[in-house]
C-alpha atoms as a PDB file:
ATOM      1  CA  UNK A   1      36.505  -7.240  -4.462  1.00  0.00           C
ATOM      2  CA  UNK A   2      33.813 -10.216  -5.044  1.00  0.00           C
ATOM      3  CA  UNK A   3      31.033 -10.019  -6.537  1.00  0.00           C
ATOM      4  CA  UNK A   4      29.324 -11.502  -3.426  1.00  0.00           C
ATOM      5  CA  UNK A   5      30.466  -8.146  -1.840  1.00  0.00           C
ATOM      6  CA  UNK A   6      29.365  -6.432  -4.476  1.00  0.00           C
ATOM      7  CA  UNK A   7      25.574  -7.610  -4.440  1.00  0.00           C
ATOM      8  CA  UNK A   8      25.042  -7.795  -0.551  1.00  0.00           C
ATOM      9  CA  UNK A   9      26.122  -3.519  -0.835  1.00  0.00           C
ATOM     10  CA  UNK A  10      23.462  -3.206  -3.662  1.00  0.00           C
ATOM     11  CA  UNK A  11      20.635  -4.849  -1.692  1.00  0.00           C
ATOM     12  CA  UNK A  12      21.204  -2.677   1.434  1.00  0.00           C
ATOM     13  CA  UNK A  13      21.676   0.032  -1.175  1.00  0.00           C
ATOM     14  CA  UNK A  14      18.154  -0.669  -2.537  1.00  0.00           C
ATOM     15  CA  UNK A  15      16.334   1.591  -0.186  1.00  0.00           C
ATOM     16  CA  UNK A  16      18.495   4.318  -1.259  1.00  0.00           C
ATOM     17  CA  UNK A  17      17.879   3.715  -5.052  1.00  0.00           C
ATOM     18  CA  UNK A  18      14.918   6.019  -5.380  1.00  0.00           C
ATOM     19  CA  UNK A  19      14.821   5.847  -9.232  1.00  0.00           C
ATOM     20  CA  UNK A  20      16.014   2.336  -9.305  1.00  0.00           C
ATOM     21  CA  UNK A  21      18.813   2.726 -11.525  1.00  0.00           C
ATOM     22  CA  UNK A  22      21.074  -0.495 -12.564  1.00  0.00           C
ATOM     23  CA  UNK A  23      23.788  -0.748  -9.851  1.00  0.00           C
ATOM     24  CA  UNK A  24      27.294  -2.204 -10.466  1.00  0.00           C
ATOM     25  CA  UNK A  25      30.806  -1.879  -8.887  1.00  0.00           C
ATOM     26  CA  UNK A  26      31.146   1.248 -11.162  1.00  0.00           C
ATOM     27  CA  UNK A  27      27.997   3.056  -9.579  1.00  0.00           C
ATOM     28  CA  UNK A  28      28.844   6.155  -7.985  1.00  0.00           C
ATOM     29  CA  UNK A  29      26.718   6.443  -4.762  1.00  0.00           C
ATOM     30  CA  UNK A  30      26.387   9.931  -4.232  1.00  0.00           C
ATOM     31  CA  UNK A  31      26.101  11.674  -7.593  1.00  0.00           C
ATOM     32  CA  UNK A  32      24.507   8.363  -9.296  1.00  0.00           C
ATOM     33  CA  UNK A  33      22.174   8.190  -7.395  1.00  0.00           C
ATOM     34  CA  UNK A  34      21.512  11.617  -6.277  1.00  0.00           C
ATOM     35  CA  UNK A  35      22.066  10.767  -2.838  1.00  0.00           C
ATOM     36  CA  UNK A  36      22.954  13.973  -0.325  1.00  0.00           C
ATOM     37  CA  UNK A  37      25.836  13.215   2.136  1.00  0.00           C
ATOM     38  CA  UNK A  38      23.789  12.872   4.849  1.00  0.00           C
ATOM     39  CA  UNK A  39      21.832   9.473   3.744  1.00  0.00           C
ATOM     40  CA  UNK A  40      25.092   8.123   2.180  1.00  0.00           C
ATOM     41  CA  UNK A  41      26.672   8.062   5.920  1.00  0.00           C
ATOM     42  CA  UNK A  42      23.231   6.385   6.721  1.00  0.00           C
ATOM     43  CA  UNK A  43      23.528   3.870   4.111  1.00  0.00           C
ATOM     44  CA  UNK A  44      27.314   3.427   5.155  1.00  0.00           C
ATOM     45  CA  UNK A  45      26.183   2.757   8.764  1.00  0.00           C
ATOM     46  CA  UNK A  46      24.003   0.076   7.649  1.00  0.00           C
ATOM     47  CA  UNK A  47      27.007  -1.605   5.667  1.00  0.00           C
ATOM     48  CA  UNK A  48      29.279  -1.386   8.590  1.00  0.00           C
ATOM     49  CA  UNK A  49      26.635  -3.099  10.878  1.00  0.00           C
ATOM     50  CA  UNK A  50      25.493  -5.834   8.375  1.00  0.00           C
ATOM     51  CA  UNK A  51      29.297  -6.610   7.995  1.00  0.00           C
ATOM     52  CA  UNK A  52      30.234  -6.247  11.512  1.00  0.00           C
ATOM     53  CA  UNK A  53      33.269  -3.792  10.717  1.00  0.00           C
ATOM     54  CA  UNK A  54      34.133  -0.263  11.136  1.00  0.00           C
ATOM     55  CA  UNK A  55      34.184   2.250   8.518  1.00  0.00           C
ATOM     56  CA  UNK A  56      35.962   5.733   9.893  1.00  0.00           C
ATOM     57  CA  UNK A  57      34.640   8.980   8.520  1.00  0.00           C
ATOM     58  CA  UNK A  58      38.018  10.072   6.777  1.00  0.00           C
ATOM     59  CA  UNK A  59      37.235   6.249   4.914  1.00  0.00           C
ATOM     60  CA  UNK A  60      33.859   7.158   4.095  1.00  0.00           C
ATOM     61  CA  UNK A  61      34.701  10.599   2.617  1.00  0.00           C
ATOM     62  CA  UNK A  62      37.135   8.732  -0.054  1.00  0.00           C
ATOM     63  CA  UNK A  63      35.109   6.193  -0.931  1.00  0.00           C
ATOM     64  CA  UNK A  64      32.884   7.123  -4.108  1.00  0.00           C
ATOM     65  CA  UNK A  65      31.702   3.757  -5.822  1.00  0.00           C
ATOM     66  CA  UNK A  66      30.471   0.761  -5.192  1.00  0.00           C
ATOM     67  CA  UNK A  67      33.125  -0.866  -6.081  1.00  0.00           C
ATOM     68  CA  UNK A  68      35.508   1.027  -3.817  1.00  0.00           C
ATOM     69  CA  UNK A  69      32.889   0.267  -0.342  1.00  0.00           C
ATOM     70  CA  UNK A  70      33.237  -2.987  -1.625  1.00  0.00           C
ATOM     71  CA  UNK A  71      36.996  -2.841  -1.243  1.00  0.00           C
ATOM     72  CA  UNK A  72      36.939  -1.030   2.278  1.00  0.00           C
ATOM     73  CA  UNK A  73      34.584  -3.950   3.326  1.00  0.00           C
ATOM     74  CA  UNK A  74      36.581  -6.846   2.406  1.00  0.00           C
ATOM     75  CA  UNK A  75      39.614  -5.164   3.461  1.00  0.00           C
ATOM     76  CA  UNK A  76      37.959  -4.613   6.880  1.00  0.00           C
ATOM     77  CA  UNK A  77      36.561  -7.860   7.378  1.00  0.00           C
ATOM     78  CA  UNK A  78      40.108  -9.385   6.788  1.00  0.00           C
ATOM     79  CA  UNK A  79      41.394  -6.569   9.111  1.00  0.00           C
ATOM     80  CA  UNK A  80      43.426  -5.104   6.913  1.00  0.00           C
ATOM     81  CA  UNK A  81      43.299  -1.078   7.450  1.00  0.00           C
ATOM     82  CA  UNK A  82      43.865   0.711   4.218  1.00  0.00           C
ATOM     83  CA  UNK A  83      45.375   3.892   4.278  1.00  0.00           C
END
């Protein structure tokens, strides 16, 4: 993952970050930043459309960090489907 990745996911995550805590690949979106499931799916819609990609629901429920979106991204936008 690049860092690149990394910091375009924490500005859409900003909205999200309700007591603006220090974000990093190693952030873990839900419990972090006491996030419920419903708004992360809303903040992972908003990734997939300001990447142009996909991200399935079975993708979404494995993907905890930062760090890990950024991964599904990159791999997406190369279209390269992870397992």
């Amino acid at each position: 993952m690049t860092q690149s990745t990394i910091d375009q996911i924490c500005k859409l995550l900003e909205p999200f970050n309700a007591e603006r805590k220090t974000l990093t690949a190693e952030t873990d979106i839900s419990a972090d930043l006491n996030i419920d499931s419903v708004a992360v799916r809303d903040f992972v819609r908003e990734v997939a459309d300001h990447f142009d990609i996909e991200i399935p629901l079975n993708v979404v429920s494995e993907t905890r960090s930062i760090g890990d979106l950024a991964t599904v991204v990159e791999a997406r936008t190369r279209k390269v489907v992870l397992p």
